[in-house]
N, C-alpha and C. Protein backbone atom coordinates (compact mmCIF):
# COMPACT_ATOMS: atom_id res chain seq x y z
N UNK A 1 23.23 -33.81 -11.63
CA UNK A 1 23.43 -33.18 -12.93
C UNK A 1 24.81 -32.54 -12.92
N UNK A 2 25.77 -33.21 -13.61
CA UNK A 2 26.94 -32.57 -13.78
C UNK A 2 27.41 -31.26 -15.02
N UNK A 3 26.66 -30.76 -15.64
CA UNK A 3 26.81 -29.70 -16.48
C UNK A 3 27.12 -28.91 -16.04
N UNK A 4 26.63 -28.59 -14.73
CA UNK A 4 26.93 -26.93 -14.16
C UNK A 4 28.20 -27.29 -13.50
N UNK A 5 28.62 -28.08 -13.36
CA UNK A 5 30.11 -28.13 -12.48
C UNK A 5 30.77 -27.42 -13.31
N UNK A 6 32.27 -26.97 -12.18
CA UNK A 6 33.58 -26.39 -12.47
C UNK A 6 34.26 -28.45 -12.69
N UNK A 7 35.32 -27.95 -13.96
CA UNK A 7 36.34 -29.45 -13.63
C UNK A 7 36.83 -29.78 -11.84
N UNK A 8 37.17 -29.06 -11.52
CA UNK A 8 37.51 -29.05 -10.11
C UNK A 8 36.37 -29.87 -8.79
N UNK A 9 35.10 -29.35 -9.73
CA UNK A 9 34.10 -29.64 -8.85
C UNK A 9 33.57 -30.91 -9.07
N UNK A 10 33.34 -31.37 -10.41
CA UNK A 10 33.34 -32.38 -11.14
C UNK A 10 34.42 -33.82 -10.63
N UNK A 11 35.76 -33.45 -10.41
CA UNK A 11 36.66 -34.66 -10.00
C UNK A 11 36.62 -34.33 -8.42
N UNK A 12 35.89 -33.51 -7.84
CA UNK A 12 35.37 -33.94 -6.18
C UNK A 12 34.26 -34.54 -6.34
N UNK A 13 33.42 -34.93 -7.15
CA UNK A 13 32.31 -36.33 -7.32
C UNK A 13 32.73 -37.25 -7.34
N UNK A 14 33.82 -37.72 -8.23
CA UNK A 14 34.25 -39.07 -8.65
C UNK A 14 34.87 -39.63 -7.46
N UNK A 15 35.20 -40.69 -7.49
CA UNK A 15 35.98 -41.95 -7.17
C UNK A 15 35.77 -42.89 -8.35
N UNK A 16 37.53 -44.04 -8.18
CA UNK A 16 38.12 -44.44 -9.10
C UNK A 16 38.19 -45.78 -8.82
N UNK A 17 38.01 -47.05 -9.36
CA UNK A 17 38.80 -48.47 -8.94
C UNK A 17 38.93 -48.60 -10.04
N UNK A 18 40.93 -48.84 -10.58
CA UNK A 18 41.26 -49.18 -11.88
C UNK A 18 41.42 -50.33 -11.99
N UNK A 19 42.16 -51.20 -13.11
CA UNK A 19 42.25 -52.21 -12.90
C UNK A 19 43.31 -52.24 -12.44
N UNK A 20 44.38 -51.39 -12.33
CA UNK A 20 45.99 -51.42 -12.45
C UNK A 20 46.27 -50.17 -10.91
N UNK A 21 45.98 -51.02 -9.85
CA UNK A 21 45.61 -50.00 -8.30
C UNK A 21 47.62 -49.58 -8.39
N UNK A 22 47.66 -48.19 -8.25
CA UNK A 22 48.58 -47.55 -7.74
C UNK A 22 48.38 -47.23 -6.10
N UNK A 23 49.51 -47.88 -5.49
CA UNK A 23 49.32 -48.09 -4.37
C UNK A 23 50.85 -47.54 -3.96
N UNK A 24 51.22 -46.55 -3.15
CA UNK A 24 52.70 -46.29 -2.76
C UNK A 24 53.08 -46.46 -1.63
N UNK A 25 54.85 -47.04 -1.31
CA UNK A 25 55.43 -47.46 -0.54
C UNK A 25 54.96 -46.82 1.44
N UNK A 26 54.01 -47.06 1.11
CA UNK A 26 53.45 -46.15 2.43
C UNK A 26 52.76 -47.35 3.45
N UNK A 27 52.05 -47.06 4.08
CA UNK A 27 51.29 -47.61 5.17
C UNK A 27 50.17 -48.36 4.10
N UNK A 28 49.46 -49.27 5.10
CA UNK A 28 47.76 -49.18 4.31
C UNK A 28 47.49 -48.32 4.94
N UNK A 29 47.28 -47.73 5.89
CA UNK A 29 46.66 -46.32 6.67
C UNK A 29 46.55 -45.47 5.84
N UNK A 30 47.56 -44.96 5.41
CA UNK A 30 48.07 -44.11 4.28
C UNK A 30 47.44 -44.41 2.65
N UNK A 31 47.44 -45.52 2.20
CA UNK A 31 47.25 -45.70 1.08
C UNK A 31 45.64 -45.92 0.78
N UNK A 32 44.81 -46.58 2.05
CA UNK A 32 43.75 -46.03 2.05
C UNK A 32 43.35 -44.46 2.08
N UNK A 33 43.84 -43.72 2.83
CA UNK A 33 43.48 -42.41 3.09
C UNK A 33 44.09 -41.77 2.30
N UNK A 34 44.65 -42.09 1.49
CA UNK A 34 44.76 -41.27 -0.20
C UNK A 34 43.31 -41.04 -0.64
N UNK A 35 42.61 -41.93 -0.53
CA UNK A 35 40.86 -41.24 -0.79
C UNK A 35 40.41 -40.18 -0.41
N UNK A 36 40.92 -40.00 0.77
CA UNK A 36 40.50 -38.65 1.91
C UNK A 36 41.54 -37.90 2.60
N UNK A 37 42.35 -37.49 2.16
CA UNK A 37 43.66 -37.23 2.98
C UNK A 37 43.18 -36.53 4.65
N UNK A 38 42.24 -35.71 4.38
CA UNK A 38 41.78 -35.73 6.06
C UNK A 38 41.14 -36.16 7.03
N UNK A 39 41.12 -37.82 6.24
CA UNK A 39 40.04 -38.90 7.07
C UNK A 39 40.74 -39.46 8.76
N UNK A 40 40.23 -39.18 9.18
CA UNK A 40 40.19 -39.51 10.90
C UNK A 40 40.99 -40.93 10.62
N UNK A 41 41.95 -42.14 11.55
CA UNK A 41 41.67 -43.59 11.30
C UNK A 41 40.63 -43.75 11.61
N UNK A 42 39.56 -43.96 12.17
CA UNK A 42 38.17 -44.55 12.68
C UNK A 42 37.54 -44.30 10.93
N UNK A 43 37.95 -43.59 10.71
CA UNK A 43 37.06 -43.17 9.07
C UNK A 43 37.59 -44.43 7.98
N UNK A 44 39.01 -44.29 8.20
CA UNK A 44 39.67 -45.29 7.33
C UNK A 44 39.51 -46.71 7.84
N UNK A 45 39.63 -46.79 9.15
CA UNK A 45 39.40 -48.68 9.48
C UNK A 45 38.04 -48.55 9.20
N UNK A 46 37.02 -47.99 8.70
CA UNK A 46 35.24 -48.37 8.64
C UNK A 46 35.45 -48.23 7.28
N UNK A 47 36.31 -47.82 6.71
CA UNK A 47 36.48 -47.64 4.60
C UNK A 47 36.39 -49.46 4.63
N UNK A 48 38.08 -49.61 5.23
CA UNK A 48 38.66 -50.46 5.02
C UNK A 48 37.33 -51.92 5.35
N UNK A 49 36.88 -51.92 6.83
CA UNK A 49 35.43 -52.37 6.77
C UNK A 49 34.85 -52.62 5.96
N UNK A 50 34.13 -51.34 4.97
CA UNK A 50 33.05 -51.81 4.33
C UNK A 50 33.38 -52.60 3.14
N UNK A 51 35.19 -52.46 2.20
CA UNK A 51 35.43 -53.09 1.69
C UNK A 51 36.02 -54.73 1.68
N UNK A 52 35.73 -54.65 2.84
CA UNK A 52 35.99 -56.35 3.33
C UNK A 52 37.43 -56.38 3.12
N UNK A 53 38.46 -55.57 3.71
CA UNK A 53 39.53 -56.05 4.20
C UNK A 53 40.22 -55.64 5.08
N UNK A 54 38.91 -55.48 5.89
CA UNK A 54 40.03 -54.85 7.39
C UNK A 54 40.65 -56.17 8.15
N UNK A 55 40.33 -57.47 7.50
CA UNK A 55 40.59 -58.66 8.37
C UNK A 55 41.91 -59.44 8.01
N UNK A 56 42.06 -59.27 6.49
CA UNK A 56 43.73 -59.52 6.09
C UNK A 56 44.52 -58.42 6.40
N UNK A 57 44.21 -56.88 6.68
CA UNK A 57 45.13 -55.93 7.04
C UNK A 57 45.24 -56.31 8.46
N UNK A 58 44.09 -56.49 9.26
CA UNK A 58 44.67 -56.81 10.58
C UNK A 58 45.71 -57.72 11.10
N UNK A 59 45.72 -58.79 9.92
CA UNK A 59 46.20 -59.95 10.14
C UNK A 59 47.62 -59.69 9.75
N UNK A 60 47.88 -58.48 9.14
CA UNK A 60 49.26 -58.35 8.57
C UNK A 60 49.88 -58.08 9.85
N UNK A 61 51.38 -58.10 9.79
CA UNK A 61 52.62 -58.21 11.12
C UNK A 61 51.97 -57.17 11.95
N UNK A 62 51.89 -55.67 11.14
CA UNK A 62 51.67 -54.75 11.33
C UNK A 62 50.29 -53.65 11.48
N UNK A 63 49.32 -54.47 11.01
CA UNK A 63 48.05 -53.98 10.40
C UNK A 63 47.74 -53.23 9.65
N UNK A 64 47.15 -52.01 10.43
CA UNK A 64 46.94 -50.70 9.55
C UNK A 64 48.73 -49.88 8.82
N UNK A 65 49.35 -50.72 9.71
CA UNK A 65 50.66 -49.76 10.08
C UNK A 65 51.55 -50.32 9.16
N UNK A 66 50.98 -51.48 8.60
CA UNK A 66 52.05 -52.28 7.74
C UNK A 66 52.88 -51.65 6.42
N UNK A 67 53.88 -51.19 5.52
CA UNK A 67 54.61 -50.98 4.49
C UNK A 67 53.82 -51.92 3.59
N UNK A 68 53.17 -51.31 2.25
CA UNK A 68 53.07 -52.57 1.35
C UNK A 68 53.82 -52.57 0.48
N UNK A 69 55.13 -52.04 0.60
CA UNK A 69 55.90 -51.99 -0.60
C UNK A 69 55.46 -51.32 -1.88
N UNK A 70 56.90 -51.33 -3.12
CA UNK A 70 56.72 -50.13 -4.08
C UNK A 70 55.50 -51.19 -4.89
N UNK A 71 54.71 -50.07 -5.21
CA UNK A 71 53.23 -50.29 -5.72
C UNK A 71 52.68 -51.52 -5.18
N UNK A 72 52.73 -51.43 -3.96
CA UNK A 72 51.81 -53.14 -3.50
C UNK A 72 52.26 -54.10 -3.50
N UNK A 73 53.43 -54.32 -3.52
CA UNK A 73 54.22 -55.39 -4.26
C UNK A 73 53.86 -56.78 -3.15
N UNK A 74 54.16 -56.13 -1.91
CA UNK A 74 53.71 -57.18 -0.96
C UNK A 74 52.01 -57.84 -0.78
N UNK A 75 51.59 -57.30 -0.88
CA UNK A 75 49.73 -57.75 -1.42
C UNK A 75 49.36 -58.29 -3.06
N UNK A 76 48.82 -59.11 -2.58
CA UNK A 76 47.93 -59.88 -3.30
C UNK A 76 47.13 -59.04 -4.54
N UNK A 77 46.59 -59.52 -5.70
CA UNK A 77 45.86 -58.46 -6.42
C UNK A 77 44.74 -57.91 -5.98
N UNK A 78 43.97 -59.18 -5.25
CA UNK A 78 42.85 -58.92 -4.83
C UNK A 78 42.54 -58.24 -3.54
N UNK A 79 44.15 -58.30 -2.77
CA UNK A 79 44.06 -57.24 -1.47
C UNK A 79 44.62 -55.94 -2.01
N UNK A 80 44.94 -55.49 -3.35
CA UNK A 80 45.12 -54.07 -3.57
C UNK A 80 44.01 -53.82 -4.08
N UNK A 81 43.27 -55.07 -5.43
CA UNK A 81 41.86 -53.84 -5.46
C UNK A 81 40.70 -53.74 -4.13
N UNK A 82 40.78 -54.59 -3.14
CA UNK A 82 40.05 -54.06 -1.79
C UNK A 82 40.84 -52.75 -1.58
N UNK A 83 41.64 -52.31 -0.74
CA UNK A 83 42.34 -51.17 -0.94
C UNK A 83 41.60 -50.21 -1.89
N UNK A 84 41.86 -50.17 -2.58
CA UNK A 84 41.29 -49.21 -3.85
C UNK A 84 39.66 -49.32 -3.75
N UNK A 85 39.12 -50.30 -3.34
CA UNK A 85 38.00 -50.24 -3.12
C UNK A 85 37.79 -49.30 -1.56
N UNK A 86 38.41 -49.01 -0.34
CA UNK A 86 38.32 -48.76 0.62
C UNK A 86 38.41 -47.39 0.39
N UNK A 87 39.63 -47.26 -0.66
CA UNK A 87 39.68 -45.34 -0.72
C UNK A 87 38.91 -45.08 -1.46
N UNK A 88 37.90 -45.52 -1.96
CA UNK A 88 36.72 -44.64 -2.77
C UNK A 88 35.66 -44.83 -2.01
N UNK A 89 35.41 -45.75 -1.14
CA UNK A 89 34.30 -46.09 0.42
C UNK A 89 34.45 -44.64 1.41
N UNK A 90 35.76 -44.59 1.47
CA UNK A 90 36.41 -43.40 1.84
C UNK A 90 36.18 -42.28 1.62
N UNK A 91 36.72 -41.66 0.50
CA UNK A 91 36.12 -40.60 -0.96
C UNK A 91 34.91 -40.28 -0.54
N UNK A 92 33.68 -41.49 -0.88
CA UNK A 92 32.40 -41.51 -0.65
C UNK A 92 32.09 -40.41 -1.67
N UNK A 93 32.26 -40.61 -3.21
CA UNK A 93 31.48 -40.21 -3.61
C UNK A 93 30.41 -40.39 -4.59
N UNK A 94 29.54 -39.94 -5.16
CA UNK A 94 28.63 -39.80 -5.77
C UNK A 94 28.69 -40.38 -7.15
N UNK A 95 29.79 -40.81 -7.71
CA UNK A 95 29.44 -41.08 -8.89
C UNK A 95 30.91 -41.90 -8.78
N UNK A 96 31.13 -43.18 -9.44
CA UNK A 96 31.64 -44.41 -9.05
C UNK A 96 32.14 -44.90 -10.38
N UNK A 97 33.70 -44.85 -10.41
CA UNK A 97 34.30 -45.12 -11.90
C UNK A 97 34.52 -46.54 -12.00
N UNK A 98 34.69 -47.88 -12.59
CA UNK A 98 35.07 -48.95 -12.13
C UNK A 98 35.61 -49.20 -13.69
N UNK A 99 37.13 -49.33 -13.63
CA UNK A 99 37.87 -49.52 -14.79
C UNK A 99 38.65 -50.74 -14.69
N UNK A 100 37.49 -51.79 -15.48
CA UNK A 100 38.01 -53.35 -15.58
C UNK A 100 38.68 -53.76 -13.95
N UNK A 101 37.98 -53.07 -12.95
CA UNK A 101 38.54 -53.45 -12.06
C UNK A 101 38.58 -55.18 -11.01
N UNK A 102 37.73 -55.63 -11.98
CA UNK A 102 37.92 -57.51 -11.76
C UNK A 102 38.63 -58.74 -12.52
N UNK A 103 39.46 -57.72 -13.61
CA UNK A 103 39.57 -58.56 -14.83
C UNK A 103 40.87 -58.88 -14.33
N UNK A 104 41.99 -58.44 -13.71
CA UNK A 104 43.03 -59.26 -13.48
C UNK A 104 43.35 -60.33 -11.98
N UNK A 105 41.74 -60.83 -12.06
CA UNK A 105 41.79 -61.49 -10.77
C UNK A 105 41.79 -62.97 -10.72
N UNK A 106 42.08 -63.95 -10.08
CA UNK A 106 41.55 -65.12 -10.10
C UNK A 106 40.35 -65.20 -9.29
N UNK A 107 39.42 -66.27 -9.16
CA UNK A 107 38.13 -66.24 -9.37
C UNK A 107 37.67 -66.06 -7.46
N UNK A 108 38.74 -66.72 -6.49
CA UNK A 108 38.26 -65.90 -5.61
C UNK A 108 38.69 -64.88 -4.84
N UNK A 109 39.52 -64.16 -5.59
CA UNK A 109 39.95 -62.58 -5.38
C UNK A 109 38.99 -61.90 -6.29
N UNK A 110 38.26 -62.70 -7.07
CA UNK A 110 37.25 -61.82 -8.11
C UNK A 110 36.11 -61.98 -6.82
N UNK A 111 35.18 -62.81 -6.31
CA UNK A 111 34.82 -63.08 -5.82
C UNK A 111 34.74 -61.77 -4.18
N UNK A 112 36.13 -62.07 -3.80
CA UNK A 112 35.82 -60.82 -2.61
C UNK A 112 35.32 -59.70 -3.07
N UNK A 113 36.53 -59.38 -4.65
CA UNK A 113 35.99 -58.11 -4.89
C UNK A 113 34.88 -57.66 -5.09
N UNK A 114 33.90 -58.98 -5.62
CA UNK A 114 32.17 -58.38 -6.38
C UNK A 114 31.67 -57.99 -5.14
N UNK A 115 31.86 -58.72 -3.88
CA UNK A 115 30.94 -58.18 -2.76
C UNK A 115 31.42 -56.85 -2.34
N UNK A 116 32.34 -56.69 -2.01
CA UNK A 116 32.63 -55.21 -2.05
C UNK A 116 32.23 -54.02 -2.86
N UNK A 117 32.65 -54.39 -3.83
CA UNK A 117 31.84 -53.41 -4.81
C UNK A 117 30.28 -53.30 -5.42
N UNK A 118 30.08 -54.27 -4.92
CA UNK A 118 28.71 -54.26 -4.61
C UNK A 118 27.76 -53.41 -3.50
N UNK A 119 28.70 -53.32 -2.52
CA UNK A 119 28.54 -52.68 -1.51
C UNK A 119 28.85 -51.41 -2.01
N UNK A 120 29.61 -51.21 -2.37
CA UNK A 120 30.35 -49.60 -2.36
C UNK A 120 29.32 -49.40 -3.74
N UNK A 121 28.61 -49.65 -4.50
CA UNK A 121 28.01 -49.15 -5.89
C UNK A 121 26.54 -48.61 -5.56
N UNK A 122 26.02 -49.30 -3.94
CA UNK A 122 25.16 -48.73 -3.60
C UNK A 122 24.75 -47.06 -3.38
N UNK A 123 23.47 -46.86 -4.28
CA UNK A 123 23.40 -44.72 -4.17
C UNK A 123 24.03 -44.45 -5.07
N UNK A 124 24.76 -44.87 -5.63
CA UNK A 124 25.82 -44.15 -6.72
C UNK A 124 25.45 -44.45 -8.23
N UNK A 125 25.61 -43.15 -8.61
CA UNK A 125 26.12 -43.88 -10.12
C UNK A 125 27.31 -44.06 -10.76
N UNK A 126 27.39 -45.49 -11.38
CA UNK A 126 28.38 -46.35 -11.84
C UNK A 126 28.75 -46.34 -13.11
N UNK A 127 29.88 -46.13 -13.39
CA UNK A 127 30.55 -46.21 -15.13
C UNK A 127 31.38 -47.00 -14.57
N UNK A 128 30.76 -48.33 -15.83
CA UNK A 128 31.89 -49.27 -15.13
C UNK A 128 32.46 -49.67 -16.74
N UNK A 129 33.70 -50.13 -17.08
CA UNK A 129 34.14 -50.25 -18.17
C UNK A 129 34.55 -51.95 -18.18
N UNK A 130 34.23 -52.61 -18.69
CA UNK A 130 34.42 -54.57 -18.30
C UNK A 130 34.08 -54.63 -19.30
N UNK A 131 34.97 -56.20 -19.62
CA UNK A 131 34.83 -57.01 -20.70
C UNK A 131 34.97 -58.37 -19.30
N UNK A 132 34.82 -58.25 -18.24
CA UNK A 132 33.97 -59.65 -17.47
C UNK A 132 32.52 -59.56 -17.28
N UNK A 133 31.77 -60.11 -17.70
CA UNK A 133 30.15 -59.56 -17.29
C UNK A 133 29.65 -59.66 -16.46
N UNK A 134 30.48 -60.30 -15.83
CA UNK A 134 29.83 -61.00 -14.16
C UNK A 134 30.20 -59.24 -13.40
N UNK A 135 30.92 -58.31 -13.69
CA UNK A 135 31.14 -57.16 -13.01
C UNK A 135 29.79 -56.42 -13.12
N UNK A 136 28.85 -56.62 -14.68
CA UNK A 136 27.63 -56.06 -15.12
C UNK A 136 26.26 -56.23 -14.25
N UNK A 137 26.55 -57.40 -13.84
CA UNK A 137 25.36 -58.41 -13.94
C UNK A 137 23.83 -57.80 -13.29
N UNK A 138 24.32 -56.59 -11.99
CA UNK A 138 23.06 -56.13 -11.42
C UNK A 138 22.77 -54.78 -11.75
N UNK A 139 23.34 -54.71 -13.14
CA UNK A 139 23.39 -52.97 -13.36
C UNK A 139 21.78 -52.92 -13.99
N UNK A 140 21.77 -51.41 -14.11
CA UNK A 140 20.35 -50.96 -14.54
C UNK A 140 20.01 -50.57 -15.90
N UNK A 141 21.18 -50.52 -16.31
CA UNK A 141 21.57 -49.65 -17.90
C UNK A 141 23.21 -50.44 -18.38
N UNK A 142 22.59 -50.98 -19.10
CA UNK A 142 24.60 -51.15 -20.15
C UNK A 142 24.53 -50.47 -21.34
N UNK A 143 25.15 -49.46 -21.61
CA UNK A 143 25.55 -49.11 -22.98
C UNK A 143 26.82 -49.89 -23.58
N UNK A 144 26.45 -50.32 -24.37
CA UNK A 144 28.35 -51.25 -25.57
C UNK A 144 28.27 -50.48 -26.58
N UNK A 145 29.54 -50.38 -26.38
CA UNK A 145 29.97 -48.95 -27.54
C UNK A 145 31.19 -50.07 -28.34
N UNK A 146 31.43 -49.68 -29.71
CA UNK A 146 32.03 -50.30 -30.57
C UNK A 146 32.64 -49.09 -31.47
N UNK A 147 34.07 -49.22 -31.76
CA UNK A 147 34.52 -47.86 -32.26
C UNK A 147 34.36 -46.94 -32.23
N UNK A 148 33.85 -46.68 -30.67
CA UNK A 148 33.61 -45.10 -30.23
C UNK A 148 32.14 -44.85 -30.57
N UNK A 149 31.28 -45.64 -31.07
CA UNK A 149 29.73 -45.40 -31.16
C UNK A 149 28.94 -46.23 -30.20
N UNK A 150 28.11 -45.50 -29.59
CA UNK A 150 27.15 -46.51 -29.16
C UNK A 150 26.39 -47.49 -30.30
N UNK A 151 26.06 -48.67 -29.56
CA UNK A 151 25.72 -49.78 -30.66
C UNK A 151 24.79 -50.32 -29.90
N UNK A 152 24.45 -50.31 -28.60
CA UNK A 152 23.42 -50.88 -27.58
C UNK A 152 23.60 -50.00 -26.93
N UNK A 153 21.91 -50.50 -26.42
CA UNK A 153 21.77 -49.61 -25.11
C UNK A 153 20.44 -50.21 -24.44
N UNK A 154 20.29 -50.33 -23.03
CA UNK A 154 19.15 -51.03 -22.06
C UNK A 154 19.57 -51.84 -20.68
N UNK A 155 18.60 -52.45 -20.55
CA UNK A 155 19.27 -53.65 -19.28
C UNK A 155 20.06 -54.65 -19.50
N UNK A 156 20.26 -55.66 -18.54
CA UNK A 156 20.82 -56.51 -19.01
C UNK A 156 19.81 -57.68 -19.75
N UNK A 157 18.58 -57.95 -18.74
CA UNK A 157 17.82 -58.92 -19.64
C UNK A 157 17.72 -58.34 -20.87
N UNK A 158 17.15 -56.98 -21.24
CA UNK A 158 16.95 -56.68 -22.55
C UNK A 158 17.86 -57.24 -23.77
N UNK A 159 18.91 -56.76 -23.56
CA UNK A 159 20.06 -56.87 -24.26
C UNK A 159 20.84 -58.35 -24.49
N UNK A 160 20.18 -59.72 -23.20
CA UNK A 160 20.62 -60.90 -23.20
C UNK A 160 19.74 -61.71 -24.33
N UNK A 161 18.21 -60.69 -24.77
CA UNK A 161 17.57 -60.88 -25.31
C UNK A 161 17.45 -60.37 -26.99
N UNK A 162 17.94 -60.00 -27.00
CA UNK A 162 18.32 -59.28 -28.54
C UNK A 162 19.59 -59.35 -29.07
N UNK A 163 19.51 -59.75 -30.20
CA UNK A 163 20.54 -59.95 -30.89
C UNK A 163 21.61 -58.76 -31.53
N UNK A 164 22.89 -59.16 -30.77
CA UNK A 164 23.92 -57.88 -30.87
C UNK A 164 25.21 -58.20 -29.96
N UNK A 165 26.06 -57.10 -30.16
CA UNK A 165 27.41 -57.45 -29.09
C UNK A 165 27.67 -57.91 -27.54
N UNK A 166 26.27 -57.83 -26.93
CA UNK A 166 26.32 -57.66 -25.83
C UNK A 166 26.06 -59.44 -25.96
N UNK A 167 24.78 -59.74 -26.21
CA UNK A 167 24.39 -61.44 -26.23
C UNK A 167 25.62 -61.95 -26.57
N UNK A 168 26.30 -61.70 -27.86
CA UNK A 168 27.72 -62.44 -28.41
C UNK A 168 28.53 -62.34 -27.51
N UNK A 169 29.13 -61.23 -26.71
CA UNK A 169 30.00 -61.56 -25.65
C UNK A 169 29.48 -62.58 -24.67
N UNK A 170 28.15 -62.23 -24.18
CA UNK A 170 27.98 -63.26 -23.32
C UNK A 170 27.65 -64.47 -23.52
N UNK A 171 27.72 -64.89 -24.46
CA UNK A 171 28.00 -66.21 -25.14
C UNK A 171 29.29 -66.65 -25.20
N UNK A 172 30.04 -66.19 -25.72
CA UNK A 172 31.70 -66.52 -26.30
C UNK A 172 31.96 -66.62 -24.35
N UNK A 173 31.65 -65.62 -23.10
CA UNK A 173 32.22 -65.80 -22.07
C UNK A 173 31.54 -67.38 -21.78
N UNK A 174 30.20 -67.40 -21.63
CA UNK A 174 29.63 -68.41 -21.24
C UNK A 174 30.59 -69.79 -21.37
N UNK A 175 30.50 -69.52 -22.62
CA UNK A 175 31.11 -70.71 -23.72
C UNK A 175 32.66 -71.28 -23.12
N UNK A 176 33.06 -70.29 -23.60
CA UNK A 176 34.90 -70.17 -22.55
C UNK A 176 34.84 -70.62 -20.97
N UNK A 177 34.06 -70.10 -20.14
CA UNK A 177 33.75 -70.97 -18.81
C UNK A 177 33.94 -71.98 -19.04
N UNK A 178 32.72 -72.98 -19.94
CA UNK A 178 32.40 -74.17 -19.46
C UNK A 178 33.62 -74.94 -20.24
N UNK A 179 34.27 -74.55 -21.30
CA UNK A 179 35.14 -75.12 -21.67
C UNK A 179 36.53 -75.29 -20.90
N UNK A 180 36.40 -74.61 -20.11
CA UNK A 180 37.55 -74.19 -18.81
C UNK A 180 37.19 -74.71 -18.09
N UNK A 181 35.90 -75.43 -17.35
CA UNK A 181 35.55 -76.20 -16.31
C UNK A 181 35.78 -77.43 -16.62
């Protein structure tokens, strides 16, 4: 129950995966442990772990120790949102922001990412903000809001089942797939 929080106390719950990972000219060591600034490494290589990329950081020249350049520049999209997925594994907290964080991926950098965050969404509760639905797919509750109103609200079968914004998107995506395949 977040009512009784202080703001202060409130943004020590959260963790963040945006779609647009700010990542600075630092280490991955470092840019993971922006989640936790007083995380042990053993804390950060088991972040980096649970988000499934301690195995391309290892593989880098350098590993943990590597420069990724100004905002990530040297990584991949899908190895900065792992990253960003590692510092909120990190964080470890309680309530789990996910802002379109699969939508600028190709399908298997989308792919690493769902398992990860799949992992990391476990215990938590999730506000996740997507227009991919495949980010939705095992949630418990979707609200679709339309000009700032809620307009739905339920599961996903519910809602795949009733006629409204949620079925129409997932139609028009459906649709767009197979026309793309």
């Amino acid at each position: 129950d977040i009512r009784s929080l202080t703001d202060d106390g409130l943004r020590a719950c959260l963790s963040i995966v945006p779609q647009d990972v700010s990542l600075l000219h630092r280490t991955v060591m470092e840019n993971i442990r922006y989640g936790r600034p007083d995380a042990a490494d053993d804390a950060v290589k088991a972040a980096a772990a649970a988000a499934g990329c301690a195995d391309f950081i290892e593989a880098m020249p350098e590993g943990f120790e590597t420069l990724v350049g100004d905002r990530g520049v040297k990584l991949s999209g899908g190895q900065r949102q792992r990253i960003a997925i590692a510092r909120a594994f990190l964080r470890n907290a309680p309530i789990l922001i996910l802002d379109e964080a699969t939508s600028a991926l190709d399908t298997e950098s989308e792919a690493h990412v769902q398992k990860a965050l799949e992992r990391l969404m476990v215990g938590r509760t999730v506000i996740a903000v997507a227009h991919r639905l495949s980010t939705l797919r095992n949630f418990d509750r979707i609200v679709v809001m339309q000009d700032g109103r809620i307009v739905e609200d339920g599961s996903p079968t519910l809602l795949e089942q009733q006629d409204g914004p949620y079925k129409n998107f997932l139609n028009q995506q459906v649709t767009h797939s197979n026309d793309v395949a």
